[in-house]
Protein backbone atom coordinates (compact mmCIF):
# COMPACT_ATOMS: atom_id res chain seq x y z
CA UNK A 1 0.00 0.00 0.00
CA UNK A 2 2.52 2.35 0.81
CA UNK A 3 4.06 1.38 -2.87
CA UNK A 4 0.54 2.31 -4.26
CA UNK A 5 0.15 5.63 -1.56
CA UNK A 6 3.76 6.64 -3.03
CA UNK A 7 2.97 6.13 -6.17
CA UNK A 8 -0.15 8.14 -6.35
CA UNK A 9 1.59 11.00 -5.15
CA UNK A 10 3.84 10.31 -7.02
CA UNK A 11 1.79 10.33 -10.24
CA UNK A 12 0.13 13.26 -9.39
CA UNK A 13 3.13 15.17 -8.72
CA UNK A 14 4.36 13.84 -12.32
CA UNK A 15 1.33 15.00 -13.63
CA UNK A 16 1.47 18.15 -12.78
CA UNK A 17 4.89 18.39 -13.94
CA UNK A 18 3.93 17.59 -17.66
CA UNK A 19 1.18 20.11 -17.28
CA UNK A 20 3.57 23.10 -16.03
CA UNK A 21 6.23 21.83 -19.33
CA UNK A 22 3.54 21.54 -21.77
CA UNK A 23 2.28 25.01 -19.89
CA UNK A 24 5.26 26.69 -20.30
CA UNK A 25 6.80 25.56 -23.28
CA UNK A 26 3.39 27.09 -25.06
CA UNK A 27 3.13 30.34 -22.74
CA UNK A 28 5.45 32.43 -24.98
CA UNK A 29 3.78 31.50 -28.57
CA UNK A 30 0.76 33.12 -29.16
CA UNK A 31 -1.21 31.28 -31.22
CA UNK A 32 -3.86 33.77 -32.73
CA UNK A 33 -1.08 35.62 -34.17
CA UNK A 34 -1.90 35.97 -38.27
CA UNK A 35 0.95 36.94 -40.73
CA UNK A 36 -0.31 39.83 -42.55
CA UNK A 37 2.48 40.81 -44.86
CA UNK A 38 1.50 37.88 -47.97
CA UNK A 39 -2.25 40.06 -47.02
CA UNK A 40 -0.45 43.11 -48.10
CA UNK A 41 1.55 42.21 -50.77
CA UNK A 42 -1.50 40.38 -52.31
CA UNK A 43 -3.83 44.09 -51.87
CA UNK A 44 -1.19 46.20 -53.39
CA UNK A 45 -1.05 44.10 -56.62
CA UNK A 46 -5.35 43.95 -56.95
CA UNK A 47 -4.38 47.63 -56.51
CA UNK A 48 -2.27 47.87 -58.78
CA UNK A 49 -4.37 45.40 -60.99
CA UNK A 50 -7.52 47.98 -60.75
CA UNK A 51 -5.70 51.77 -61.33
CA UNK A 52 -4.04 49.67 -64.60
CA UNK A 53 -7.26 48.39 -65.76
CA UNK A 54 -9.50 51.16 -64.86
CA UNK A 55 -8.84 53.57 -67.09
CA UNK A 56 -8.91 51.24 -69.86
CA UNK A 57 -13.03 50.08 -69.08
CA UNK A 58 -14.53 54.24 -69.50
CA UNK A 59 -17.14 54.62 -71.07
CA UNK A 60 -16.85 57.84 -72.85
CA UNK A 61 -15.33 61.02 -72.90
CA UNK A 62 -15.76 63.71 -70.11
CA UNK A 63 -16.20 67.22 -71.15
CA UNK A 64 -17.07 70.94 -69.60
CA UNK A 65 -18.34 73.12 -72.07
CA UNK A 66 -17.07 76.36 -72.13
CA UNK A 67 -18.94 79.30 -71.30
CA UNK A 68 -19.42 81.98 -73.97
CA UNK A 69 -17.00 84.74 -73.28
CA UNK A 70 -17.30 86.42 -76.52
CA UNK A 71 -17.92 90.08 -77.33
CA UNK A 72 -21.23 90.43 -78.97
CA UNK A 73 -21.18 90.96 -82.50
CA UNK A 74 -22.80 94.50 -83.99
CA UNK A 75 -26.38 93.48 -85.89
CA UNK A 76 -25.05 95.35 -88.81
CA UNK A 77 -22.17 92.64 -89.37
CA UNK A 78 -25.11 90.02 -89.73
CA UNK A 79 -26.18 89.03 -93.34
CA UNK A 80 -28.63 86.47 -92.57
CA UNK A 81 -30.07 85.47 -89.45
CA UNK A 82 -32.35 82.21 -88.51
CA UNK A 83 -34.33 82.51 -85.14
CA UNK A 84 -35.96 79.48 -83.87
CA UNK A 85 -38.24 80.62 -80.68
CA UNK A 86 -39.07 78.10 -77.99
CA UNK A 87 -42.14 76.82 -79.82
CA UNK A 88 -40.01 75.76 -82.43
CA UNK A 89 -41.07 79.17 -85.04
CA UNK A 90 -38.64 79.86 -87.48
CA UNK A 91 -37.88 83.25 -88.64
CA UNK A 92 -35.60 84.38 -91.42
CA UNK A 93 -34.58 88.10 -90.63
CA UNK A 94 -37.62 88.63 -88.10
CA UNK A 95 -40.01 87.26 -91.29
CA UNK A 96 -41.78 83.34 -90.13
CA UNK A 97 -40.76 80.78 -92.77
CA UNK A 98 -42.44 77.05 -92.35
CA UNK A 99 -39.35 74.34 -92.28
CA UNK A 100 -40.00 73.07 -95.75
CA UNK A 101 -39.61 76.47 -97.12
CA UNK A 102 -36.43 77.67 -94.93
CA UNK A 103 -34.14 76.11 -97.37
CA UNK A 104 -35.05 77.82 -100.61
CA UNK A 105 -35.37 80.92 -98.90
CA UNK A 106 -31.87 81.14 -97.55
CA UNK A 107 -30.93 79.83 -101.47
CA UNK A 108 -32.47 82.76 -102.48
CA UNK A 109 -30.90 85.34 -99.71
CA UNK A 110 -27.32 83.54 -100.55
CA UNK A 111 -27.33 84.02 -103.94
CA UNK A 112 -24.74 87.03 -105.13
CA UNK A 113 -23.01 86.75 -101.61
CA UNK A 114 -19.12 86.34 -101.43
CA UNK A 115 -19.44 84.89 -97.82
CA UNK A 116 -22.19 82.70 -97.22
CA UNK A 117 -22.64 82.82 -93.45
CA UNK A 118 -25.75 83.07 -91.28
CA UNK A 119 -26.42 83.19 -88.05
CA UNK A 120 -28.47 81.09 -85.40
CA UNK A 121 -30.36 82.40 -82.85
CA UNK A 122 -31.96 79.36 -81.06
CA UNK A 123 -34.06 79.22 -77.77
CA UNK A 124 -32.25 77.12 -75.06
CA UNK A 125 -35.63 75.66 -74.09
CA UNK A 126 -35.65 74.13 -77.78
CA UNK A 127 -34.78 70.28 -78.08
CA UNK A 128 -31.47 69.57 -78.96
CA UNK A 129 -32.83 67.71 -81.86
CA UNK A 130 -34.85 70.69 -83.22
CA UNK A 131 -31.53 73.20 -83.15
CA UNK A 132 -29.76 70.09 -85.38
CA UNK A 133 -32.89 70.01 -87.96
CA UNK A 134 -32.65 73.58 -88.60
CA UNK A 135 -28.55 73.67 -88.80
CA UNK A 136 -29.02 70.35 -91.60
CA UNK A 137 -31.17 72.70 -93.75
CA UNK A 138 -29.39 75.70 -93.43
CA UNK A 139 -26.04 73.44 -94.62
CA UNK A 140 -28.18 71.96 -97.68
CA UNK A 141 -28.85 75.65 -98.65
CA UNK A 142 -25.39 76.41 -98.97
CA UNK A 143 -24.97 78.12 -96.27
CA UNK A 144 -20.84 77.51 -95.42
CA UNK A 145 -20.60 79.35 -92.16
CA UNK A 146 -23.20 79.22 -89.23
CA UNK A 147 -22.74 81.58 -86.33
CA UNK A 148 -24.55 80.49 -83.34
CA UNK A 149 -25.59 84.23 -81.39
CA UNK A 150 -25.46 84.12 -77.71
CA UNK A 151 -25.92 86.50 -74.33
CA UNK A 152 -23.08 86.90 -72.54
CA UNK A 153 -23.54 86.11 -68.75
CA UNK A 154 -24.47 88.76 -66.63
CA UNK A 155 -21.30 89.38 -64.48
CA UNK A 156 -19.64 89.74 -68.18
CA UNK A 157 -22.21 92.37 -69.45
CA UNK A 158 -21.52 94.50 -66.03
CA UNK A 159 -18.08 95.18 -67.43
């Protein structure tokens, strides 16, 4: 018994040995430490990756319009001038002219002219499309120059 009583001490005092070396031999490692630098190194080249390829997938072309910063022009410089108002009237020098007929009466106007320029004056509620209808006829006419008229904004027209 004594053998036994010794030996169960015994065992538990070995025990408890192998707990404290297994205990301290894994007290210094952590083990929820994660290696981040293949992280990095793998986000820098999708970055690099993306601001290549990026550029490359636009879809069009971005563009600011200027603003007119013109000086008006004197109305006796103008030859000819088309006026589409916001109802979509056209008027050849201040007379109304139906589309059909716009074309042979700018022929007419242009004939015995050394320059053949007109001008536009178009309402800016007017579709976009209209403005292009009117500019096709007055190129079919013969007309080889179109000035488009314009107001100058009002902290320009202060000056």
């Amino acid at each position: 018994m004594q053998a036994t009583g010794q030996g169960g001490t015994g065992g538990a005092s070995h025990a408890a040995t192998t707990y404290r070396t297994m205990r301290s031999r894994h007290a210094g490692a952590v083990l929820g430490d994660i290696n981040v630098t293949p992280l990095v190194d793998v986000v820098l080249v999708l970055l690099l990756v993306f601001m290549v390829t990026a550029p490359m997938m636009s879809r069009g072309i971005d563009v600011t319009l200027p603003v007119a910063d013109q000086p008006k022009i004197a109305p006796e410089d103008r030859n000819i001038t088309v006026t589409v108002n916001a109802r979509g009237t056209i008027y050849v020098n201040d007379k109304p002219v139906a589309l059909p007929l716009l074309e042979d009466q700018l022929r007419g106007r242009l004939q015995g002219m050394s320059m053949k320029v007109a001008y536009l004056r178009a309402d800016e509620a007017l579709r976009y499309g209209k403005v292009i209808e009117v500019v096709d006829v007055m190129k079919h006419a013969g007309v080889e120059q179109i000035g488009f008229v314009y107001d100058l904004p009002p902290e320009k027209t202060a000056r």
